[in-house]
C-alpha atoms as a PDB file:
ATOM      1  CA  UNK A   1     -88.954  28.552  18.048  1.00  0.00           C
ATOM      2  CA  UNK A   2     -90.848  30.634  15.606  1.00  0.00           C
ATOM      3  CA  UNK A   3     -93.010  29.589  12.578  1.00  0.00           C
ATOM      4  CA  UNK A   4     -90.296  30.079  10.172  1.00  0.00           C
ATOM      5  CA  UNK A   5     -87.398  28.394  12.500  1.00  0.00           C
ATOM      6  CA  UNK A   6     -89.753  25.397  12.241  1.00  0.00           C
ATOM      7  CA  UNK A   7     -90.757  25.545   8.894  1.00  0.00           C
ATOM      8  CA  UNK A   8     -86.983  25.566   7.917  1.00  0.00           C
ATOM      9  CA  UNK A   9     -86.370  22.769  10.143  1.00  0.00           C
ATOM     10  CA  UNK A  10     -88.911  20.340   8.658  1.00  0.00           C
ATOM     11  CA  UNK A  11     -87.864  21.631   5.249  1.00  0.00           C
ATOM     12  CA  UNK A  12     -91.813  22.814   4.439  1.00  0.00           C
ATOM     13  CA  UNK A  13     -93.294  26.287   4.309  1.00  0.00           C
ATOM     14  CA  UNK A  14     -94.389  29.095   6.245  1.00  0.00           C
ATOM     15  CA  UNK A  15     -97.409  28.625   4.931  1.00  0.00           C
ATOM     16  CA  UNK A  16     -97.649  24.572   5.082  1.00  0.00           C
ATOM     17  CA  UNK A  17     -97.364  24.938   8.930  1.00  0.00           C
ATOM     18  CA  UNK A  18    -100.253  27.635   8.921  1.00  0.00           C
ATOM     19  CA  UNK A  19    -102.014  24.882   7.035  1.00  0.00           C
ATOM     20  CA  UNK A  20    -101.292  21.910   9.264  1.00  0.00           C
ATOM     21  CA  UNK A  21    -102.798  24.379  12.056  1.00  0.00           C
ATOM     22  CA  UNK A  22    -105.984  25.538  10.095  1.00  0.00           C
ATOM     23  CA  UNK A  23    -106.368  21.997   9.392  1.00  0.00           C
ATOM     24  CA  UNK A  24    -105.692  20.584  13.083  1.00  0.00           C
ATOM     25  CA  UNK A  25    -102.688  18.221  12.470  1.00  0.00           C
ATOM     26  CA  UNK A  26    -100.547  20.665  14.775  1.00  0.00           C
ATOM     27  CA  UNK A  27    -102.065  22.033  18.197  1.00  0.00           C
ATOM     28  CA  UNK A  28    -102.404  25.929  17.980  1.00  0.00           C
ATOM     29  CA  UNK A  29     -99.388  27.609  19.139  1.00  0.00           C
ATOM     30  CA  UNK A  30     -98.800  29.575  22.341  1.00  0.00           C
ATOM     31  CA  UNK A  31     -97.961  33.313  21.169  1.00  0.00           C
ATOM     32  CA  UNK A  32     -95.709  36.064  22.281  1.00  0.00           C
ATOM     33  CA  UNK A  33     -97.037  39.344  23.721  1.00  0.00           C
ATOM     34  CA  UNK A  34     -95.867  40.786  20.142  1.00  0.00           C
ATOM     35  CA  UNK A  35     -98.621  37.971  18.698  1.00  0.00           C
ATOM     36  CA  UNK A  36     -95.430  35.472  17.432  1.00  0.00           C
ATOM     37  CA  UNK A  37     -96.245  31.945  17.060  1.00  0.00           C
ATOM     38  CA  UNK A  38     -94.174  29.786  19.396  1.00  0.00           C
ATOM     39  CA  UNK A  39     -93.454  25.837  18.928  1.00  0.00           C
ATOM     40  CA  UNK A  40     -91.555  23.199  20.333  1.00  0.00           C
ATOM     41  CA  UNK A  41     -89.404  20.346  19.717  1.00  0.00           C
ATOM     42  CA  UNK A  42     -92.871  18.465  19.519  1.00  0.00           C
ATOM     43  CA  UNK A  43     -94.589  20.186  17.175  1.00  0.00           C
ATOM     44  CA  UNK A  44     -91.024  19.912  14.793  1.00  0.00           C
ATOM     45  CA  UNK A  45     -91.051  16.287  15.711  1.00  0.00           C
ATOM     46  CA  UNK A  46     -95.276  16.764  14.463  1.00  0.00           C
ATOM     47  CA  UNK A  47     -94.619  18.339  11.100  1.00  0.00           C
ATOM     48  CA  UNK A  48     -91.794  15.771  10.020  1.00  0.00           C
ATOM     49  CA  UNK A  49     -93.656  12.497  11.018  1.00  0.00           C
ATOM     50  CA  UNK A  50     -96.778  14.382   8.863  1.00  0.00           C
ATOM     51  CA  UNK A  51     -94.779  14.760   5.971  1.00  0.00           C
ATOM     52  CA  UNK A  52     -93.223  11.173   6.461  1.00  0.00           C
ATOM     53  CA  UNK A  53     -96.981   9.839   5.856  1.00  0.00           C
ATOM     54  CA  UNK A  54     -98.116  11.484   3.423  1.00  0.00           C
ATOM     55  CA  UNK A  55     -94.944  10.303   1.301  1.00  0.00           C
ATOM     56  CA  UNK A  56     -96.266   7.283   2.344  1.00  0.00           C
ATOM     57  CA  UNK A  57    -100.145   8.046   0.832  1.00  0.00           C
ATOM     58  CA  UNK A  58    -101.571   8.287   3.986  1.00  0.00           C
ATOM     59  CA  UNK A  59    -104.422  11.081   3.697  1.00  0.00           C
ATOM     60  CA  UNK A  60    -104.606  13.671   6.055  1.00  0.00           C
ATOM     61  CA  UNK A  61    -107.772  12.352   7.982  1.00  0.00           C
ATOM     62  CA  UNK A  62    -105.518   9.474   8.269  1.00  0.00           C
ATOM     63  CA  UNK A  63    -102.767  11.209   9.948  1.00  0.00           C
ATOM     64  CA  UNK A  64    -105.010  13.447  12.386  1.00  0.00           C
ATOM     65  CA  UNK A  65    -106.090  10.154  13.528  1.00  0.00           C
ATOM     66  CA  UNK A  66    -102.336   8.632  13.915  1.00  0.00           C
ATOM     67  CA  UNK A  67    -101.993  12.323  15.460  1.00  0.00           C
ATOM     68  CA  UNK A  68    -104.481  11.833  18.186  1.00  0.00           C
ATOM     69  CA  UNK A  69    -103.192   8.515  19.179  1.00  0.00           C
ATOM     70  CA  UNK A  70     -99.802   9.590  19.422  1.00  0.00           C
ATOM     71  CA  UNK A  71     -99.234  13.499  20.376  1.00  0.00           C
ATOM     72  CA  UNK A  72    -102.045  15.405  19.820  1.00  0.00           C
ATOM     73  CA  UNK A  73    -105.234  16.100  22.374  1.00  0.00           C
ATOM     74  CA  UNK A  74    -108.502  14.748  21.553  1.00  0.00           C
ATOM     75  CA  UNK A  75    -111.158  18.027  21.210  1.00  0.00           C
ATOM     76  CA  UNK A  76    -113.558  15.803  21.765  1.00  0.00           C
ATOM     77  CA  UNK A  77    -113.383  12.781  23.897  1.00  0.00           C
ATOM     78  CA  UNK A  78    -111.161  11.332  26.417  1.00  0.00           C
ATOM     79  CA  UNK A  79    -107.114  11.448  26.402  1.00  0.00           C
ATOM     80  CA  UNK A  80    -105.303   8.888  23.805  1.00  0.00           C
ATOM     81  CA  UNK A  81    -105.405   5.663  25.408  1.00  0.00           C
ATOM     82  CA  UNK A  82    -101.905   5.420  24.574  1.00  0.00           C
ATOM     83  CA  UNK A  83     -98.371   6.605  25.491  1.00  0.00           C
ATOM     84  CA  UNK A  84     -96.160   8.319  23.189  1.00  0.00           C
ATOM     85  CA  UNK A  85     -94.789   6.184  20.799  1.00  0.00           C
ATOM     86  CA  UNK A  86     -96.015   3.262  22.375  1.00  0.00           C
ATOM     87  CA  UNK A  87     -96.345  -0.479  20.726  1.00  0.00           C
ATOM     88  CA  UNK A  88    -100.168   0.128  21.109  1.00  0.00           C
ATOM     89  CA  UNK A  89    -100.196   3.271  19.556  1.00  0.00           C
ATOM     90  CA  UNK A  90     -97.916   2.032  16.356  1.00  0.00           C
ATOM     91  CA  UNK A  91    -100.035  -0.973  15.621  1.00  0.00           C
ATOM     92  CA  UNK A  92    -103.380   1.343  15.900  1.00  0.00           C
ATOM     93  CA  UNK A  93    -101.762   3.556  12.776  1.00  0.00           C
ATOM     94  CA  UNK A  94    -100.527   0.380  11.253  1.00  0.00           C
ATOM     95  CA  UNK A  95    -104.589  -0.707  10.829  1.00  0.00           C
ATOM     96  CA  UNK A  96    -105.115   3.287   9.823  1.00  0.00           C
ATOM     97  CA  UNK A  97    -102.600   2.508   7.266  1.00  0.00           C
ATOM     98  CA  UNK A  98    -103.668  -0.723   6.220  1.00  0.00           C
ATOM     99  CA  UNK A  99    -107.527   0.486   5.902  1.00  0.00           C
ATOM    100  CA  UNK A 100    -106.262   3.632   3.403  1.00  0.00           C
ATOM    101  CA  UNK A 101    -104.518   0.859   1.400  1.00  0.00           C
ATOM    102  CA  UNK A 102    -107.141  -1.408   0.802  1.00  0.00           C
ATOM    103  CA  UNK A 103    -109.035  -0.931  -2.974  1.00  0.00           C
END
């Protein structure tokens, strides 16, 4: 799907994806021949559970770190220690979310 196919389908932006890429929440897109930016089911499933957390107050550090533990590749370091949507995984973002609440 293209940027605005996904955009639509997370109910955000054009320009809110563009900013979850600048800001590396979503993994840069493949592109077209033409120079299109093409996503997939995971980067929709990416953009909703963002938006989910940050009605939730999570910052966005915060959720690049829940990222990397659940979908997206590490730039630098090993692979997440975890599988997708794993019981690991969920209580490492529940201690992200619990240090973000603390005063």
């Amino acid at each position: 799907m293209r940027i605005g196919e996904l955009a639509k389908c997370a109910g955000v932006g054009v320009q809110t994806v563009r900013f979850y890429e600048r800001r590396r929440l979503l993994r840069t897109p493949r592109r077209t021949p033409a120079g299109y930016r093409v996503y997939s089911d995971k980067d929709l499933e990416c953009v909703t559970v963002i938006k989910k957390m940050q009605r939730f107050g999570f910052t966005l550090a915060e959720i690049r770190r829940v990222l990397q533990l659940w979908i997206l590749p590490s730039d630098a370091g090993p692979p997440s220690p975890y599988q997708q949507g794993s019981l690991q995984c969920l209580r490492e973002a529940l201690k992200q979310g619990r240090k973000s609440s603390k005063p």
